[in-house]
N, C-alpha and C. Protein backbone atom coordinates (compact mmCIF):
# COMPACT_ATOMS: atom_id res chain seq x y z
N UNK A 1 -121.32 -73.37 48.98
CA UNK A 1 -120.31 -72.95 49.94
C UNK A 1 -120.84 -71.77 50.75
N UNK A 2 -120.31 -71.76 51.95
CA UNK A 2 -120.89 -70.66 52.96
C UNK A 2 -119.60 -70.61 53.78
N UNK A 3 -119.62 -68.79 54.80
CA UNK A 3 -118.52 -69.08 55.88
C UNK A 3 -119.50 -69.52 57.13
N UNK A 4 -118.53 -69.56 57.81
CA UNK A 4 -119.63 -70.13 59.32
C UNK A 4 -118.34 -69.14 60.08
N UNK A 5 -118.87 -68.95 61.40
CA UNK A 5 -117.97 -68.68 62.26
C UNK A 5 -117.74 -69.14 63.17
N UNK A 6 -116.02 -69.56 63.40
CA UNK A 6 -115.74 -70.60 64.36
C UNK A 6 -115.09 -69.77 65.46
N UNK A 7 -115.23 -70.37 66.46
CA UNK A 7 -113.93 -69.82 67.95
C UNK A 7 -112.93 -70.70 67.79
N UNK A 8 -111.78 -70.61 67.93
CA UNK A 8 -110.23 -71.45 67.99
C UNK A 8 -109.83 -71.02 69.48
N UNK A 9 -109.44 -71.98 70.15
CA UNK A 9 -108.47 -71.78 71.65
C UNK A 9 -106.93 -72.32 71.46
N UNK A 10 -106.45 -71.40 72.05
CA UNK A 10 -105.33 -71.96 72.14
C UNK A 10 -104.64 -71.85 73.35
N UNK A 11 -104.69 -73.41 74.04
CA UNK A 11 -104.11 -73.54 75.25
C UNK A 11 -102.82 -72.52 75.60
N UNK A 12 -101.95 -72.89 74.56
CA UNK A 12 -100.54 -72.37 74.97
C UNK A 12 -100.48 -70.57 75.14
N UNK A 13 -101.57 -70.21 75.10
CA UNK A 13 -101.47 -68.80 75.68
C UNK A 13 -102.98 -67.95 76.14
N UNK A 14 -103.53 -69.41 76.35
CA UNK A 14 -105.00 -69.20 77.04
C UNK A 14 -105.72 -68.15 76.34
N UNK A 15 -105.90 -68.08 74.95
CA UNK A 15 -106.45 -67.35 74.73
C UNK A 15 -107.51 -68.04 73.15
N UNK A 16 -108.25 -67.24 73.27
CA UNK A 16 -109.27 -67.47 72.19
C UNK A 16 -109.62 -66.11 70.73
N UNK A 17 -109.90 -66.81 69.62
CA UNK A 17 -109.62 -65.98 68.52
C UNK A 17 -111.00 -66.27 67.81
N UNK A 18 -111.63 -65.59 67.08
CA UNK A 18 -113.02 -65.41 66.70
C UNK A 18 -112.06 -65.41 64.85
N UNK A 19 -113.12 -66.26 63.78
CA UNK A 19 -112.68 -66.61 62.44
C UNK A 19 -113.64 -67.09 61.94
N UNK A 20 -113.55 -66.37 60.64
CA UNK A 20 -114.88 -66.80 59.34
C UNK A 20 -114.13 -68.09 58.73
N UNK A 21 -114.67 -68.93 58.33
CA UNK A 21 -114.04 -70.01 56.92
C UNK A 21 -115.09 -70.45 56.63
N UNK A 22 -114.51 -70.60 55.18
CA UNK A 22 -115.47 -71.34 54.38
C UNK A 22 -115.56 -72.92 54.74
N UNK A 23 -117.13 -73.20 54.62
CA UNK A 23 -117.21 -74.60 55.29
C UNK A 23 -117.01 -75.42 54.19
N UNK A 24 -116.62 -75.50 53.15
CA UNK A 24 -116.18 -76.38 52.51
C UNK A 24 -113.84 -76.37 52.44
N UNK A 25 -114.08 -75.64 53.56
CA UNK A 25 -112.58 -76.05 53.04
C UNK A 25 -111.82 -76.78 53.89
N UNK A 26 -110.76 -77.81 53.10
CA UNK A 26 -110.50 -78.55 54.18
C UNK A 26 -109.32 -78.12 55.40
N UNK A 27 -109.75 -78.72 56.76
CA UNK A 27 -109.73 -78.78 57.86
C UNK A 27 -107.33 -78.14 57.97
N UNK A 28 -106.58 -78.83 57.36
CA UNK A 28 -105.31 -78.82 57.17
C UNK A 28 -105.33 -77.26 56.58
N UNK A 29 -106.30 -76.81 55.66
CA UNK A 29 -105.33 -75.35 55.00
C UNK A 29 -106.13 -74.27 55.65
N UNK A 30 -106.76 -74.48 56.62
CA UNK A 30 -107.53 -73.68 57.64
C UNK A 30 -106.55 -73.35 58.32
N UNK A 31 -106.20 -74.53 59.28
CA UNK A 31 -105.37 -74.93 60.24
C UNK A 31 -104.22 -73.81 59.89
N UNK A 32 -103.15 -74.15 58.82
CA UNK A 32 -101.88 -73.01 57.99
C UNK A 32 -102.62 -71.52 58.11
N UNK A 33 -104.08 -71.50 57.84
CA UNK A 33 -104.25 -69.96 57.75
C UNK A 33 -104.38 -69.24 59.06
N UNK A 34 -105.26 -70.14 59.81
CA UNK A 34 -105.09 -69.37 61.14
C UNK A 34 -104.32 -69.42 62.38
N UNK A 35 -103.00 -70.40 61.93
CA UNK A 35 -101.89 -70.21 62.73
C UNK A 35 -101.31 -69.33 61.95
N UNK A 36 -100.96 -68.82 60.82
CA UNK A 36 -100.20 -67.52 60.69
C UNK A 36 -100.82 -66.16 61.30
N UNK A 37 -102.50 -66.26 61.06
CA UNK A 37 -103.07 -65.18 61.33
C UNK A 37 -102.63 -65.05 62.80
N UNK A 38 -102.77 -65.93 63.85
CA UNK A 38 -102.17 -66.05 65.21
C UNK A 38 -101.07 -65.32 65.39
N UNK A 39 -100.47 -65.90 64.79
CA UNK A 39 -98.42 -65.62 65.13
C UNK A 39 -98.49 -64.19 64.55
N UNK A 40 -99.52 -63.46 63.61
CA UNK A 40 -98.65 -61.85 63.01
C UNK A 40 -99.38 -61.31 64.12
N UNK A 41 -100.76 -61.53 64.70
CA UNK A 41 -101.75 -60.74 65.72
C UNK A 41 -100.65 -60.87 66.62
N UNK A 42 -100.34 -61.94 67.54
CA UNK A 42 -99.43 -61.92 68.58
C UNK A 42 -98.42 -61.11 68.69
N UNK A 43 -97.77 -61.13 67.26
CA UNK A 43 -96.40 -60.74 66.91
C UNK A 43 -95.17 -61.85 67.66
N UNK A 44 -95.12 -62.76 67.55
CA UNK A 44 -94.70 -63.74 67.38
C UNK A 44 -95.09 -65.24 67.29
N UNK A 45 -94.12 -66.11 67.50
CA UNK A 45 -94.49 -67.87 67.19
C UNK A 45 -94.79 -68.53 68.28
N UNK A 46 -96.41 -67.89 68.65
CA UNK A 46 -97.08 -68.75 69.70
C UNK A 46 -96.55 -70.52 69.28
N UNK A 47 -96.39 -70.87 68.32
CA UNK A 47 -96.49 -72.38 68.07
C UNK A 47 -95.21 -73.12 68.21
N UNK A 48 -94.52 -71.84 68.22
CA UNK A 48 -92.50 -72.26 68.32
C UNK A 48 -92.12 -73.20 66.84
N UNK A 49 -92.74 -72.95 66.00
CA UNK A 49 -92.38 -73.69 64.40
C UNK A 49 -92.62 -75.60 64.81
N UNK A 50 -93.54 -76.03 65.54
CA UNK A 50 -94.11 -76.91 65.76
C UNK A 50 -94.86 -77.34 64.57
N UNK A 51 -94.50 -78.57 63.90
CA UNK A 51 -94.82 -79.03 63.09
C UNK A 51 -96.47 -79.92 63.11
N UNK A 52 -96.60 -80.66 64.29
CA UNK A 52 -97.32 -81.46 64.63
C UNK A 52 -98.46 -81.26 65.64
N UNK A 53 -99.47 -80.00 64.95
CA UNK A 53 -100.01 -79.15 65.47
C UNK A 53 -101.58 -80.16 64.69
N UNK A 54 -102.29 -79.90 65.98
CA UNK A 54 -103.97 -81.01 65.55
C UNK A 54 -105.01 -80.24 66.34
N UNK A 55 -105.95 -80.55 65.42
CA UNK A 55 -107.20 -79.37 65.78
C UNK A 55 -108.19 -80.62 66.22
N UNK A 56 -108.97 -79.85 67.07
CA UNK A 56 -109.56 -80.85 68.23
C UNK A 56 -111.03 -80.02 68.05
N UNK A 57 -112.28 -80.43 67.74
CA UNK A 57 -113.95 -80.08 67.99
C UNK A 57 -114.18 -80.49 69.65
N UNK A 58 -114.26 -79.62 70.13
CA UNK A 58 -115.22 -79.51 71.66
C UNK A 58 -116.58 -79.52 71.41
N UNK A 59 -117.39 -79.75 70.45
CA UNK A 59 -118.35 -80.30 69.84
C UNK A 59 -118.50 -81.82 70.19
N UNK A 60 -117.21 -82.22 68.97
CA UNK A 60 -117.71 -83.53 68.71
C UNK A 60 -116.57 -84.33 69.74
N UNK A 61 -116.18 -83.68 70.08
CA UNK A 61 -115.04 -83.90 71.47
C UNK A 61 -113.49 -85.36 70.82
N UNK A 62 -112.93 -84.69 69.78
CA UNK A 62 -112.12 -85.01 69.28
C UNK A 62 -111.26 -84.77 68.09
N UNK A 63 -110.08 -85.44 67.92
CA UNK A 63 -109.65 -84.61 66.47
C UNK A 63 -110.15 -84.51 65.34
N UNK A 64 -109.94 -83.70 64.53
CA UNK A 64 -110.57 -83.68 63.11
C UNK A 64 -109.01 -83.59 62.34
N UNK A 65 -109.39 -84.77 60.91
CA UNK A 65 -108.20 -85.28 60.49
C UNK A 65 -108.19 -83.65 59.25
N UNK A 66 -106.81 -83.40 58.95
CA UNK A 66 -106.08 -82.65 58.26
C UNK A 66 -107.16 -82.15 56.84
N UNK A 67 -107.45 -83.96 56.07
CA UNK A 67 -107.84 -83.86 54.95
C UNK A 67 -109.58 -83.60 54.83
N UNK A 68 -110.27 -83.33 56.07
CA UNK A 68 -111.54 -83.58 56.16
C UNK A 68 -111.96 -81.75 56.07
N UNK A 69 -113.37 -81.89 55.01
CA UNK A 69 -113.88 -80.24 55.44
C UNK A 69 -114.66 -80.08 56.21
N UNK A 70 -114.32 -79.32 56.89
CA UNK A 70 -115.46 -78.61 58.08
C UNK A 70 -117.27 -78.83 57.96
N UNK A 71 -117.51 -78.74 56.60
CA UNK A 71 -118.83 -79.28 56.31
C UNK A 71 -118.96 -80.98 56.34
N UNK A 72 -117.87 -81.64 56.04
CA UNK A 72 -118.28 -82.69 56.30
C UNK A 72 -118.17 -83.79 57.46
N UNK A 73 -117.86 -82.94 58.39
CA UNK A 73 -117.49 -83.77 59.74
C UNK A 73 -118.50 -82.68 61.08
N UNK A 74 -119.17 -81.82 60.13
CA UNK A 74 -120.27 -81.05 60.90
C UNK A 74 -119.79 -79.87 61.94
N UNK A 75 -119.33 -79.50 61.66
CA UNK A 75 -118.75 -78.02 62.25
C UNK A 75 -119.13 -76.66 61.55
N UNK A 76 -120.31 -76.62 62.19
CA UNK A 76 -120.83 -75.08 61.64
C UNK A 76 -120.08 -73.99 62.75
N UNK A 77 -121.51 -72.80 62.08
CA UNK A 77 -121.63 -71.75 62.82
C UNK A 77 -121.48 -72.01 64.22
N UNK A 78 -120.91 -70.96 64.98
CA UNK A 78 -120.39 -70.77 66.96
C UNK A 78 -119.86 -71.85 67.34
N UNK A 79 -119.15 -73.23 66.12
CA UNK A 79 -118.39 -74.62 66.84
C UNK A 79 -117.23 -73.48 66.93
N UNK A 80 -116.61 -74.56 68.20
CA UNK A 80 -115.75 -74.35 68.88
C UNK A 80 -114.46 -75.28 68.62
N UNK A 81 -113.22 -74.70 68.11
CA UNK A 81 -112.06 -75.59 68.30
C UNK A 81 -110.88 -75.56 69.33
N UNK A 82 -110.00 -76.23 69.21
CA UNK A 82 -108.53 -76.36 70.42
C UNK A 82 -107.65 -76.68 69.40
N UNK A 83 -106.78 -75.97 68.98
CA UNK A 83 -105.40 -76.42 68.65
C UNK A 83 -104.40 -76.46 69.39
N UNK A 84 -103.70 -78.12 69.53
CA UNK A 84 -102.40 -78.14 70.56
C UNK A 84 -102.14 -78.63 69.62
């Protein structure tokens, strides 16, 4: 196991967030960690309690499913994501 560091965008307030994770973890409890980390930095619910929130590789130029880890769908170090 290793962290890598990823960039996350997030359209809905044009902005971009710099994040370590471990590349073995999967893709869904990432997702929960760094939308909270979002919403306390902001100080509020950039996401509006949106349930049906999907993370997108500008890499591999598509979604990455919930249950998949970051090591195994190839998302290292300086990849880039989009959550809408």
């Amino acid at each position: 196991m290793s962290k890598i560091s990823i960039e996350v965008r997030i359209p809905g307030n044009a902005k971009s967030y710099e994040f370590q994770v471990d590349d073995r973890m999967k893709v869904g409890s990432a997702k929960k960690l760094i939308m909270s980390a979002i919403t306390e930095f902001e100080g509020y619910d950039i996401f509006n309690g949106t349930k049906d929130i999907a993370v997108c590789s500008v890499e591999l130029e598509g979604l990455i499913e919930d249950g998949e880890s970051f090591y195994k769908v190839g998302i290292g170090n300086g990849s880039q994501l989009v959550i809408v």
